[in-house]
C-alpha atoms as a PDB file:
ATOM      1  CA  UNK A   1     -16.837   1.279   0.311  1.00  0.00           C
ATOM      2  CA  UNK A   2     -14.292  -1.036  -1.470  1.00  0.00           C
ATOM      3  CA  UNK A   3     -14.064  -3.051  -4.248  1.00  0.00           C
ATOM      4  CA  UNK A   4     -10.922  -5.661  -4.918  1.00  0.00           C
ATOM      5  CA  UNK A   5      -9.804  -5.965  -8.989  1.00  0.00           C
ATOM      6  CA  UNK A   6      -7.014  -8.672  -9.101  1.00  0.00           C
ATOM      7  CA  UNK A   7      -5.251  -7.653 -11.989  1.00  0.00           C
ATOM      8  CA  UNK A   8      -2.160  -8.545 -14.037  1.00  0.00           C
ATOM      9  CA  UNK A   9      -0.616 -12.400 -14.123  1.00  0.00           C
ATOM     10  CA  UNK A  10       1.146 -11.336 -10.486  1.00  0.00           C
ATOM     11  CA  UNK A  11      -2.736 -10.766  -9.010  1.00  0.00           C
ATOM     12  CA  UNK A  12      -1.631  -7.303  -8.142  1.00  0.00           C
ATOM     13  CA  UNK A  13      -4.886  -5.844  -5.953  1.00  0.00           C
ATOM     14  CA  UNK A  14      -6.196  -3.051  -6.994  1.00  0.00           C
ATOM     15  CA  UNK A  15      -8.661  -1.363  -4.845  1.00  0.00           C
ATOM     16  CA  UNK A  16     -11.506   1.216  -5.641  1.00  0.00           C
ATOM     17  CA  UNK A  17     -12.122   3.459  -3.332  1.00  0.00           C
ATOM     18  CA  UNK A  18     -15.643   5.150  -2.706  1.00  0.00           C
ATOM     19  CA  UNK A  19     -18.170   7.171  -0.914  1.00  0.00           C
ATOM     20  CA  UNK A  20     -21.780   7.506  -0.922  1.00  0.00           C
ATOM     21  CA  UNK A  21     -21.610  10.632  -2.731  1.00  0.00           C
ATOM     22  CA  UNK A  22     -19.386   8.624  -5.526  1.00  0.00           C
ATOM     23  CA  UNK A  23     -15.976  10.049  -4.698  1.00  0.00           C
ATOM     24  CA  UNK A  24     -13.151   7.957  -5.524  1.00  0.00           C
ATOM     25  CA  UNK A  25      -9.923   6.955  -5.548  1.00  0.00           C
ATOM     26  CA  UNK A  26      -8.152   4.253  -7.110  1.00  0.00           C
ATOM     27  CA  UNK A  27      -5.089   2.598  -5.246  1.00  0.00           C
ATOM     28  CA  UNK A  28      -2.354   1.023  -7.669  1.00  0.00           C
ATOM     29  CA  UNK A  29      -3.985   0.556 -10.565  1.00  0.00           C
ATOM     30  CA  UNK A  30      -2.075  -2.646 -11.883  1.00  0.00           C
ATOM     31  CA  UNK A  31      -4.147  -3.224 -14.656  1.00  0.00           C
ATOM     32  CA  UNK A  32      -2.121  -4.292 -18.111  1.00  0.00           C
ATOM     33  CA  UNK A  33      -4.676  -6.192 -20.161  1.00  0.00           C
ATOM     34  CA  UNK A  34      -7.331  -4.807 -22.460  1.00  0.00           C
ATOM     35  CA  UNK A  35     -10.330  -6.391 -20.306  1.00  0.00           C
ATOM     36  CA  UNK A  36      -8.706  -5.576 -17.228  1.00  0.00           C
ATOM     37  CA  UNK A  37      -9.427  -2.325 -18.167  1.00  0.00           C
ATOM     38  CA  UNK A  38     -12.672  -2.693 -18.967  1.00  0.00           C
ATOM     39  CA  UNK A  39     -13.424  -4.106 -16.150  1.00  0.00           C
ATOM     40  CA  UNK A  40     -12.066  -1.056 -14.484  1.00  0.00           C
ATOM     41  CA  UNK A  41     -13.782   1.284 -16.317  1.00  0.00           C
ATOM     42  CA  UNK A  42     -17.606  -0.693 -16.251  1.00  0.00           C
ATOM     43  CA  UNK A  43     -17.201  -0.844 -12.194  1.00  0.00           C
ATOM     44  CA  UNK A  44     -16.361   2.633 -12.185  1.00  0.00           C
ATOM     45  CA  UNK A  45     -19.382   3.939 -14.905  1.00  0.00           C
ATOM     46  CA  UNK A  46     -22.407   1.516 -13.597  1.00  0.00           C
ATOM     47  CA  UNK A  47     -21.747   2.501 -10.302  1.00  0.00           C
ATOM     48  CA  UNK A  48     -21.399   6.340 -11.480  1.00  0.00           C
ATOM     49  CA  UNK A  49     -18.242   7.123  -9.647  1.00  0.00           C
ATOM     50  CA  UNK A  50     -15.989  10.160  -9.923  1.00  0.00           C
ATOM     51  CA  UNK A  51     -12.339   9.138  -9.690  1.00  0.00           C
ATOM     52  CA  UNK A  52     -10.056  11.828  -8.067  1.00  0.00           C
ATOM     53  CA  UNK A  53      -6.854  10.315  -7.491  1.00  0.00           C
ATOM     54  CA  UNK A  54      -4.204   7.555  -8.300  1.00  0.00           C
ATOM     55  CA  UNK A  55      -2.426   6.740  -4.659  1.00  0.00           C
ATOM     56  CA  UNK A  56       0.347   3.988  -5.150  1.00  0.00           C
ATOM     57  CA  UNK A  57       1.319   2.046  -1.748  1.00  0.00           C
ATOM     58  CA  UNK A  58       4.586   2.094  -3.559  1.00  0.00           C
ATOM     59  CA  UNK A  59       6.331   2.360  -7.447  1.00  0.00           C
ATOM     60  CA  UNK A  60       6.971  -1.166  -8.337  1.00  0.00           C
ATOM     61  CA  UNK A  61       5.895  -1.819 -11.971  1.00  0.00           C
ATOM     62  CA  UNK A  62       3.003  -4.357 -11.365  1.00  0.00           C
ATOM     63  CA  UNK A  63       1.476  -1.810  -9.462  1.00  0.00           C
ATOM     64  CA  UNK A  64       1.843   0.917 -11.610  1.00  0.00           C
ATOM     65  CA  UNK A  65       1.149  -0.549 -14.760  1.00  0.00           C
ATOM     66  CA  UNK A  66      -2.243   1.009 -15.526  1.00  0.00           C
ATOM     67  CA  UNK A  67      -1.278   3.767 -14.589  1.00  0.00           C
ATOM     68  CA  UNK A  68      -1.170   6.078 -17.810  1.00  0.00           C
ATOM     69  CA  UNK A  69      -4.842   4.322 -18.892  1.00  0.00           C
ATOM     70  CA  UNK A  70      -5.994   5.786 -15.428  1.00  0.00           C
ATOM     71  CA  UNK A  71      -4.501   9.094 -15.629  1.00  0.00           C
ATOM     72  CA  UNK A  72      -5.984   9.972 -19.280  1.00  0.00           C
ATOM     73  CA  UNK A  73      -9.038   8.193 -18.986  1.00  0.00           C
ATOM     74  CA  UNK A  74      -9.792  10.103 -15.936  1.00  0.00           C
ATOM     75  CA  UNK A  75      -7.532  13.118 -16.383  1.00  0.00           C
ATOM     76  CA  UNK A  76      -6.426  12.702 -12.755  1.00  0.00           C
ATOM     77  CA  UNK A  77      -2.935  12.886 -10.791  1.00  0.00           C
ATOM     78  CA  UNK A  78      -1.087  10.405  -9.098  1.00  0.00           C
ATOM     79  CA  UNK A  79       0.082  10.560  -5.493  1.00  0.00           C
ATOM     80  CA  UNK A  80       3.428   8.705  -4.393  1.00  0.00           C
ATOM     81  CA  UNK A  81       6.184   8.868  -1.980  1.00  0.00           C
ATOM     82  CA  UNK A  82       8.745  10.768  -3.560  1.00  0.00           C
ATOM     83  CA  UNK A  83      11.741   7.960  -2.321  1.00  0.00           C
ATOM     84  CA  UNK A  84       9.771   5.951  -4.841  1.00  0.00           C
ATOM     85  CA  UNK A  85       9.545   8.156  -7.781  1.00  0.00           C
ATOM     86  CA  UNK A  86      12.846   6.467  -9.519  1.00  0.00           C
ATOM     87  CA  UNK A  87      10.435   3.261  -9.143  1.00  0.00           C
ATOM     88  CA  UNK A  88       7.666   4.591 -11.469  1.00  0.00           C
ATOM     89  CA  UNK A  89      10.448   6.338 -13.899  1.00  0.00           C
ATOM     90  CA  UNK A  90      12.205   3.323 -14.383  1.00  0.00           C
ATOM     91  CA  UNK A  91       8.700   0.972 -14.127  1.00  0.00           C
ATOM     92  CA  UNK A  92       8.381   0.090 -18.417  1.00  0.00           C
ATOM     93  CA  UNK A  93      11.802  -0.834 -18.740  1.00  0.00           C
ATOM     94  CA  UNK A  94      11.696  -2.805 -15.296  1.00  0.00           C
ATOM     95  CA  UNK A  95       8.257  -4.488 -16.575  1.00  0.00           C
ATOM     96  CA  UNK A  96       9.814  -5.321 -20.337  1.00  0.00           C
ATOM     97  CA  UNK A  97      12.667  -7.105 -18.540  1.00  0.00           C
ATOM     98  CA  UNK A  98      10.155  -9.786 -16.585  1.00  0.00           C
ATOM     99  CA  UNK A  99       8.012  -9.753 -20.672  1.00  0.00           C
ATOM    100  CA  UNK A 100       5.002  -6.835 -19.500  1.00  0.00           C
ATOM    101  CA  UNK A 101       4.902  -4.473 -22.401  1.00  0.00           C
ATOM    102  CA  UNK A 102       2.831  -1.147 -20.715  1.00  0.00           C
ATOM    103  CA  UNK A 103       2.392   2.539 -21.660  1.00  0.00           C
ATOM    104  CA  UNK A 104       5.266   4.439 -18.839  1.00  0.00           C
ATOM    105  CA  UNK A 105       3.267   6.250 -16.160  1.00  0.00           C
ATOM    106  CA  UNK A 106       2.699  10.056 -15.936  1.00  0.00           C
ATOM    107  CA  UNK A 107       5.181  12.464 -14.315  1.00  0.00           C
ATOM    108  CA  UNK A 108       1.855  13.960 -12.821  1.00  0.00           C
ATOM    109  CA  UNK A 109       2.987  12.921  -9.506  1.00  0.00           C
ATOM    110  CA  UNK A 110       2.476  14.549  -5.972  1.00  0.00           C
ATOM    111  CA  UNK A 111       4.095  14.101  -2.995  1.00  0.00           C
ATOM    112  CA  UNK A 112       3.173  11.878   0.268  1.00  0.00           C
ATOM    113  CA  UNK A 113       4.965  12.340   3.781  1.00  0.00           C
ATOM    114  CA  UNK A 114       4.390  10.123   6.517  1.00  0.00           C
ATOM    115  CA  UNK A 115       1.247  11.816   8.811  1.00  0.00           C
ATOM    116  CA  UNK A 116      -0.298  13.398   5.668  1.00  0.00           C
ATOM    117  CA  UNK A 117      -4.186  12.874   5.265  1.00  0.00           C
ATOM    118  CA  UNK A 118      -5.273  12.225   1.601  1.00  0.00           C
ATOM    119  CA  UNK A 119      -9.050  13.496   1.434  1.00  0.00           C
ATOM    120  CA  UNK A 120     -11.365  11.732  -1.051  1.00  0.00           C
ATOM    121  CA  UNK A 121     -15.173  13.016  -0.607  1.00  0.00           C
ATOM    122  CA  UNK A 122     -15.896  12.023   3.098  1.00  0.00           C
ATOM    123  CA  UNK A 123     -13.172   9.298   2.982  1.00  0.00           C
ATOM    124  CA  UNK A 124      -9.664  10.511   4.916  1.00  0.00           C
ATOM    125  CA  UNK A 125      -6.844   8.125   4.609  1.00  0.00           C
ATOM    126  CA  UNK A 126      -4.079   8.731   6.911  1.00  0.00           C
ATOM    127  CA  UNK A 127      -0.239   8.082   5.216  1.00  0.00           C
ATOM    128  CA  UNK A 128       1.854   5.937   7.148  1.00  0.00           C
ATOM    129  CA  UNK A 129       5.683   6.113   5.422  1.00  0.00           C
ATOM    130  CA  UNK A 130       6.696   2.076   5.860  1.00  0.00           C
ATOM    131  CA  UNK A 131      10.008   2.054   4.044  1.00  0.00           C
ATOM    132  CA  UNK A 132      11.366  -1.516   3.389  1.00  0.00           C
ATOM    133  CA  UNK A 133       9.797  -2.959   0.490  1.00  0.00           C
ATOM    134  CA  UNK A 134      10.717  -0.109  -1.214  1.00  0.00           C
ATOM    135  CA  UNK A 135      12.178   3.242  -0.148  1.00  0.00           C
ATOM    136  CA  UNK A 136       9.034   4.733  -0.558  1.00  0.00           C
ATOM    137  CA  UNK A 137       6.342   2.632   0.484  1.00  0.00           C
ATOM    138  CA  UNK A 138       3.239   3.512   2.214  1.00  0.00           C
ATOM    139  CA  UNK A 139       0.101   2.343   4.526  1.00  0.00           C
ATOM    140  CA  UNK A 140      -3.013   4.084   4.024  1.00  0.00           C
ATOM    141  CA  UNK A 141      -5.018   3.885   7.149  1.00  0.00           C
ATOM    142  CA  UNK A 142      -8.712   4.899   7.256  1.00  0.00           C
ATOM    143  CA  UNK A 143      -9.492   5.120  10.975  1.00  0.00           C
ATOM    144  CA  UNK A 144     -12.997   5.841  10.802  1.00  0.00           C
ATOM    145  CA  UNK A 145     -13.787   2.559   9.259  1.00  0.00           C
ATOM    146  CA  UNK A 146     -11.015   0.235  10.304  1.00  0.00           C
ATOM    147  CA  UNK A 147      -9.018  -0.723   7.169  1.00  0.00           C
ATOM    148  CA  UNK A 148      -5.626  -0.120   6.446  1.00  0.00           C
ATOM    149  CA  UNK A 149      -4.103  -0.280   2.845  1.00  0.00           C
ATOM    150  CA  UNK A 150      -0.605  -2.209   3.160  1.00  0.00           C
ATOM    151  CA  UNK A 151       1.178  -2.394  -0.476  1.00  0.00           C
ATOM    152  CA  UNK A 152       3.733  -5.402  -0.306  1.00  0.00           C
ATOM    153  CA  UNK A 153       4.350  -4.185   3.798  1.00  0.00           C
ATOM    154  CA  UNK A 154       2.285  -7.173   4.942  1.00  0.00           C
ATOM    155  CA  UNK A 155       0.213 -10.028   3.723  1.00  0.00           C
ATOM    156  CA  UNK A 156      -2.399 -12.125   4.738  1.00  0.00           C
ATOM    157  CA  UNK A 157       0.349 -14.705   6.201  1.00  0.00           C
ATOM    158  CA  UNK A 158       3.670 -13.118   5.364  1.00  0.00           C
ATOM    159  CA  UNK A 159       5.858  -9.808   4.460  1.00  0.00           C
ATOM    160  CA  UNK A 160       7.017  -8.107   2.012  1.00  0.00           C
ATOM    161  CA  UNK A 161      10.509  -9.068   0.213  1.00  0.00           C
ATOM    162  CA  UNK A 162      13.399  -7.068   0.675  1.00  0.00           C
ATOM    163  CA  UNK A 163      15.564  -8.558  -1.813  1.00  0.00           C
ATOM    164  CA  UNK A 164      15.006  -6.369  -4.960  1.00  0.00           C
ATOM    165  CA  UNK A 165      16.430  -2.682  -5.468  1.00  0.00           C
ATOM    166  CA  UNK A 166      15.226  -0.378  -2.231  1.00  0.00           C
ATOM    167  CA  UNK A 167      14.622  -3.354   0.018  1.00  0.00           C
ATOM    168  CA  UNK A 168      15.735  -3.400   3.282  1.00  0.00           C
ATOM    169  CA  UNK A 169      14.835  -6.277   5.979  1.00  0.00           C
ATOM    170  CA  UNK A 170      15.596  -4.013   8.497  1.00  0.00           C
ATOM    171  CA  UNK A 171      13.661  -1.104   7.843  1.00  0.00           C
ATOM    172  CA  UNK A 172      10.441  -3.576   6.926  1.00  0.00           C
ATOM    173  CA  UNK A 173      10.767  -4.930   9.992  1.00  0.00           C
ATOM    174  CA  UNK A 174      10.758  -1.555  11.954  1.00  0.00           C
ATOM    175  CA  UNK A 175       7.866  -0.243   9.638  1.00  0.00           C
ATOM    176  CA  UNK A 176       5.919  -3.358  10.554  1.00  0.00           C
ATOM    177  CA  UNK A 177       6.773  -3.006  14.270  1.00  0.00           C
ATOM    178  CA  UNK A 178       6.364   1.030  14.527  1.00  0.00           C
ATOM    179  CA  UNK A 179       3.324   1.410  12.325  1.00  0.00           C
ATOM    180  CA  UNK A 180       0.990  -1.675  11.788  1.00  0.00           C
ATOM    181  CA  UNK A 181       1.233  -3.533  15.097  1.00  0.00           C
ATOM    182  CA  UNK A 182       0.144  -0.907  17.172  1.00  0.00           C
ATOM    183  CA  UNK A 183      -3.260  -1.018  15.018  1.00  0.00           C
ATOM    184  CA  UNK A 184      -6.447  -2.162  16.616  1.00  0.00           C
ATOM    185  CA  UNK A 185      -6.507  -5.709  16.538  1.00  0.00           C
ATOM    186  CA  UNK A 186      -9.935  -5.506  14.180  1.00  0.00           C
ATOM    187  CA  UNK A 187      -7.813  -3.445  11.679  1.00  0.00           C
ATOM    188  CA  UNK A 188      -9.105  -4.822   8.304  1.00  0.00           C
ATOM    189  CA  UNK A 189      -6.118  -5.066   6.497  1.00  0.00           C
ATOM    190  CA  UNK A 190      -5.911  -5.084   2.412  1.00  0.00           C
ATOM    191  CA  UNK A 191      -2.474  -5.878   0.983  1.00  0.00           C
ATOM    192  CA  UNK A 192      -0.775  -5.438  -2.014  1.00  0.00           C
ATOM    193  CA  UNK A 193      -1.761  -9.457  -3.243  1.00  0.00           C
ATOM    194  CA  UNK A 194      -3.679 -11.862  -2.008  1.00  0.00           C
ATOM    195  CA  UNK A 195      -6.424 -12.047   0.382  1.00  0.00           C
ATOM    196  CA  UNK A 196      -8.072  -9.749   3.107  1.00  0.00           C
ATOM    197  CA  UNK A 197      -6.870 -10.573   6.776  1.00  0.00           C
ATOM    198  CA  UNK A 198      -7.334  -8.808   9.922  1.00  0.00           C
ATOM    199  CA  UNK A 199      -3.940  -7.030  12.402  1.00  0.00           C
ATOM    200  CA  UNK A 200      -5.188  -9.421  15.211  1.00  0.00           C
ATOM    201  CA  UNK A 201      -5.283 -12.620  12.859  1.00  0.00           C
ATOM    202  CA  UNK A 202      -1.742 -11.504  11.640  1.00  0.00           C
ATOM    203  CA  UNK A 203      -0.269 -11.019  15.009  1.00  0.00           C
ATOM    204  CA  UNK A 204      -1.754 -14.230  16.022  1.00  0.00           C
ATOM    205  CA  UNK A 205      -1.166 -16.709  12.657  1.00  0.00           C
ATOM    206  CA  UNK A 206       1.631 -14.822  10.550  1.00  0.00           C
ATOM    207  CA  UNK A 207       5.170 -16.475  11.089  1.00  0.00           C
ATOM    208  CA  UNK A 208       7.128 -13.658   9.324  1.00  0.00           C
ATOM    209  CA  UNK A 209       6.265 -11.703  12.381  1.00  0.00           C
ATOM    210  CA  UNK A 210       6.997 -13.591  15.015  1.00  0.00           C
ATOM    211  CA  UNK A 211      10.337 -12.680  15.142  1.00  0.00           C
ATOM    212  CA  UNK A 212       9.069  -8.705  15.330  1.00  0.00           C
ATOM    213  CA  UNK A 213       6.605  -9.285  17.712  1.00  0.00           C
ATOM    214  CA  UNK A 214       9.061 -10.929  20.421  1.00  0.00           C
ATOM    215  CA  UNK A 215      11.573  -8.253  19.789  1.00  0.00           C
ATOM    216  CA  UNK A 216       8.736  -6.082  20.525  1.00  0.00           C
ATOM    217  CA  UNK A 217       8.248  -7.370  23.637  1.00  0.00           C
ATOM    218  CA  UNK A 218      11.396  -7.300  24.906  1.00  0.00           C
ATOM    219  CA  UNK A 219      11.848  -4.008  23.715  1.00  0.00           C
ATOM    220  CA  UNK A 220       8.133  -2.982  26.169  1.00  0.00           C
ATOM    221  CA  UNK A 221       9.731  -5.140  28.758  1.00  0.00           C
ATOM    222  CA  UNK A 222      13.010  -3.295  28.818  1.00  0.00           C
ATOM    223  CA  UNK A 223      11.938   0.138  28.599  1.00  0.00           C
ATOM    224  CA  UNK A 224       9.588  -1.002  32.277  1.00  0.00           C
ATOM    225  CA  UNK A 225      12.040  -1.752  34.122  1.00  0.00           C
ATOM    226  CA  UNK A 226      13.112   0.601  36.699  1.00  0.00           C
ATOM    227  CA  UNK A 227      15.979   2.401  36.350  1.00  0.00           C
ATOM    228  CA  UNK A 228      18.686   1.212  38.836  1.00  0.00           C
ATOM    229  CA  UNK A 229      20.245   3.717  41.371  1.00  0.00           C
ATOM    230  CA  UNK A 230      24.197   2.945  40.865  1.00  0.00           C
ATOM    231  CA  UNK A 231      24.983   5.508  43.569  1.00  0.00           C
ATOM    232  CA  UNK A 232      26.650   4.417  46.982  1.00  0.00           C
END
């Protein structure tokens, strides 16, 4: 099960993460205000959840900004890319530069690689490295129910910039073309802002990926083609 916070004046999504039994975890916890945390915290109590886990789809500091609430409330660790550890350490001063005054997150951080499976009760969320946003940026993918967790990889009708420090057009591109297109069309996907969409709606609808998805196919098309016998 999943629940969507919006939180923060960016509309960071923040998503709890459950199981019938109550497990949870909590994926970038970009809460900054006083009710926002409340908020947080009455979800999580009427519904008598047991967090286990912070897992950021990447360091920025709108996504990390509840962070150290999280942690001590809870008394839980974080798990993040380690490319994107400099993020997090670097994430209050970052935030005070754009005016967002927030506590700096814990050092209690583990490690994610790409292919690692993050297990919260019955819930198993496959890591999926897609550097380009950041260095460090993740998918979670939950194949047993359909949904994949993209950060600021994709949105519901665009990508994720590359312009700010660790971006990379490139290496977005290739994390969007390597990891998220070959999803199941019916892939639920929930991104880092904005909306719910869908891989097939994306594929079909999103113009940032256009451009990917052609290069794709000539890239299919290319690797078909017989190999030619240059021998007389």
């Amino acid at each position: 099960m999943i629940h969507t916070f919006y939180f923060n004046d960016l509309r960071t999504c923040c998503y709890v993460l459950y199981d019938e039994d109550g497990e949870c975890a909590i994926i970038d916890p970009g809460c900054i205000k006083q009710s926002e945390r409340d908020r947080l915290v009455k979800f999580i109590e009427e519904n008598h959840l047991h967090p286990r886990m912070i897992i950021q789809t990447h360091g920025h500091f709108d996504h990390v900004m509840g962070n150290s609430f999280v942690a001590a409330k809870w008394h839980i660790p974080t798990y993040l890319a380690s490319a994107d550890i400099p993020q997090v350490r670097r994430a209050a001063s970052y935030g005070s530069y754009f005016g967002y005054e927030f506590e700096q997150p814990s050092e209690d951080i583990r490690d994610m690689k790409d292919g690692d499976i993050i297990s919260v009760g019955s819930i198993r969320l496959k890591v999926l490295a897609s550097p380009g946003h950041t260095a460090g940026g993740v998918l979670l993918y939950d194949e047993k129910d359909g949904c994949v967790f993209t950060g600021d990889t994709l949105f519901c009708g665009s990508i994720g910039r590359t312009d700010l420090p660790g971006g990379d057009y490139d290496r977005l591109s290739e994390s969007i073309r390597t990891k998220i297109l070959p999803l199941p069309s019916d892939t639920k996907v929930y991104p880092g802002h904005g909306p719910a969409t869908d891989i097939g709606r994306e594929k079909m609808t999103n113009p940032f990926l256009e451009d990917i998805i052609a290069k794709e196919i000539d890239r299919q098309q290319a690797a078909a083609q017989p190999v030619q016998n240059t021998e007389q």
